[in-house]
C-alpha atoms as a PDB file:
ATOM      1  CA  UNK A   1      12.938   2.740   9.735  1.00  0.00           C
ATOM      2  CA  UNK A   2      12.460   1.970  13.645  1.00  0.00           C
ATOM      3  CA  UNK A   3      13.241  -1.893  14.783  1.00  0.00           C
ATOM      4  CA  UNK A   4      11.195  -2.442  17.704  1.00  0.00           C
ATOM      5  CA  UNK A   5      11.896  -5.575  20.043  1.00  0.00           C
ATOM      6  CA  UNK A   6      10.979  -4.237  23.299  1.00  0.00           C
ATOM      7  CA  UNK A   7      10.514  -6.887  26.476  1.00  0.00           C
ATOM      8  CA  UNK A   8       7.271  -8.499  27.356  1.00  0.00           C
ATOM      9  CA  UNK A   9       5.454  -5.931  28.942  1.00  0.00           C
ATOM     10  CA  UNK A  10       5.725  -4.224  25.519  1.00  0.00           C
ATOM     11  CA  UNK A  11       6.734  -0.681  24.898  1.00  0.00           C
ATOM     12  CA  UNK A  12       5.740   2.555  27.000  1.00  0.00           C
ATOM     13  CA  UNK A  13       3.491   5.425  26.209  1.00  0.00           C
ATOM     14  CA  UNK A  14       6.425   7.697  25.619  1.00  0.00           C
ATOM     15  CA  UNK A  15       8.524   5.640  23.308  1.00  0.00           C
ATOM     16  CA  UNK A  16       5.420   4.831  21.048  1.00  0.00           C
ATOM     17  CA  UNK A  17       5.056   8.662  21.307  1.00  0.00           C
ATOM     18  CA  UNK A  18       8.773   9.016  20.298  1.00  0.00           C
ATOM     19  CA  UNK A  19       8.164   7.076  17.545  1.00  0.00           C
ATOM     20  CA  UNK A  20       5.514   8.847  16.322  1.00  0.00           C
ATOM     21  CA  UNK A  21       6.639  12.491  16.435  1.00  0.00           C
ATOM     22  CA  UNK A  22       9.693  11.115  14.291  1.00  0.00           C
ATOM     23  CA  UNK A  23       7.136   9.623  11.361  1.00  0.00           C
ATOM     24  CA  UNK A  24       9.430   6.947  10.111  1.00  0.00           C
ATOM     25  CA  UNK A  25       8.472   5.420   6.803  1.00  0.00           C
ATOM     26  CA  UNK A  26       8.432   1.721   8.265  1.00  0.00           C
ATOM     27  CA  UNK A  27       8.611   0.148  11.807  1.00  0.00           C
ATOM     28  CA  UNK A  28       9.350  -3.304  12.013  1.00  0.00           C
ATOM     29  CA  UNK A  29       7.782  -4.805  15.793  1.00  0.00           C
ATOM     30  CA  UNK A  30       9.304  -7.831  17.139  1.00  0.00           C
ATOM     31  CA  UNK A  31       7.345  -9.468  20.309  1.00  0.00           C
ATOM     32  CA  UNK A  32       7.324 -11.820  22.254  1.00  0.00           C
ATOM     33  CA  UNK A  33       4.043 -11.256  23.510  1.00  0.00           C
ATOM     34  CA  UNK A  34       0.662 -10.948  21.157  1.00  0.00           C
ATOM     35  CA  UNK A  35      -1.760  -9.244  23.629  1.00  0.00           C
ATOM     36  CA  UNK A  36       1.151  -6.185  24.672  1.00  0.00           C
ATOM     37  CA  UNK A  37       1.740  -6.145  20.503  1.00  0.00           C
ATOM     38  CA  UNK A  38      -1.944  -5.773  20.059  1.00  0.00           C
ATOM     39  CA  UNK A  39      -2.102  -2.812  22.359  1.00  0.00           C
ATOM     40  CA  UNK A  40       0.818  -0.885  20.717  1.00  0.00           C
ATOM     41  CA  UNK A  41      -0.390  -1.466  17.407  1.00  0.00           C
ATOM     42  CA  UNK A  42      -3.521   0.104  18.432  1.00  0.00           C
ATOM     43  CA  UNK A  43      -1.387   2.779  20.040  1.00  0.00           C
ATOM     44  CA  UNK A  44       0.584   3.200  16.317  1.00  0.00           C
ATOM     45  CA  UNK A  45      -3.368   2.596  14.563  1.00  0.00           C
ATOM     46  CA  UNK A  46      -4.129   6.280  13.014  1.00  0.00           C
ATOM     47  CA  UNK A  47      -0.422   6.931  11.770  1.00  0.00           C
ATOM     48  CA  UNK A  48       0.398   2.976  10.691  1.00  0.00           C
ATOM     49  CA  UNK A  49      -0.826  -0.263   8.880  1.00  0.00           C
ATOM     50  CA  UNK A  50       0.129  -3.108   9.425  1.00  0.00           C
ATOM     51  CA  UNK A  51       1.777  -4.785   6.035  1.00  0.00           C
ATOM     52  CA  UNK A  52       3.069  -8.371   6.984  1.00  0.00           C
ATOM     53  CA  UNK A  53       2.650 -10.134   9.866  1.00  0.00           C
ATOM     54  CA  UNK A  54       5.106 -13.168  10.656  1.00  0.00           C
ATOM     55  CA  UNK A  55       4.553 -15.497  13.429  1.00  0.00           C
ATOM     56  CA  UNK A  56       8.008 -17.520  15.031  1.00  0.00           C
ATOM     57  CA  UNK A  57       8.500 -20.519  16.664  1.00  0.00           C
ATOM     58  CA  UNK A  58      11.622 -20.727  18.483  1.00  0.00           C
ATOM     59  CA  UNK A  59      11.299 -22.010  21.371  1.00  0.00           C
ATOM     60  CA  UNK A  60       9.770 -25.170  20.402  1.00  0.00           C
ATOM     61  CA  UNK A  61       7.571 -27.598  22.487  1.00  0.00           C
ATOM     62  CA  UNK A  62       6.662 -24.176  24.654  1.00  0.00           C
ATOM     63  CA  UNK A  63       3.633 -21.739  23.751  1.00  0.00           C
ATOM     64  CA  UNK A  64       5.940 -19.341  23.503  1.00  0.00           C
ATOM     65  CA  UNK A  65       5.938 -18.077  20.001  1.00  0.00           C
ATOM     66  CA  UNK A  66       7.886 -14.374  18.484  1.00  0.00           C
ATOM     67  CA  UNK A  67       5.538 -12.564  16.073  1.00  0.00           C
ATOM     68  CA  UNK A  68       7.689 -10.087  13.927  1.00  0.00           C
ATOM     69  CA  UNK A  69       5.391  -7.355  12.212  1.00  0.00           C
ATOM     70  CA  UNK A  70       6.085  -4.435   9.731  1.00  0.00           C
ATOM     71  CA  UNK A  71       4.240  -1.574   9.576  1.00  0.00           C
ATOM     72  CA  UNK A  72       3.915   1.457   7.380  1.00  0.00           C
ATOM     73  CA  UNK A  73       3.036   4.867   7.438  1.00  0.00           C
ATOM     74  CA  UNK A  74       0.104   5.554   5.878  1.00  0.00           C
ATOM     75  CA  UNK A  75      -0.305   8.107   3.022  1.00  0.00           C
END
């Protein structure tokens, strides 16, 4: 399992590569940011579905909002 909670830009082309050349059974994404998270899971697509998606509100009274998201490797 990979736990993912990169900044707001999102993650990098060569750490989404890292993770998948290593094939781990489940990621779980943590963002702060839903269009960067869109564009990784697209990145993560072929190799991984998405299985729950959970969205956070922690910084209330903001629009601001974490989105946590597992993902498994398809069979």
């Amino acid at each position: 399992m990979i736990i993912m909670d990169p900044p707001r830009k999102g993650s990098d082309e060569k750490f989404l590569s890292s993770v998948l050349s290593r094939k781990p059974n489940q990621i779980i994404y943590i963002s702060c940011d839903p269009e960067t998270l869109a564009r990784d899971i697209l990145y993560l697509k072929d190799k991984y579905q998405v299985t729950f998606v959970q969205p956070v509100d922690m910084f209330p009274f903001t629009n601001h909002v974490e989105t946590v998201v597992a993902l498994s490797l398809k069979k």
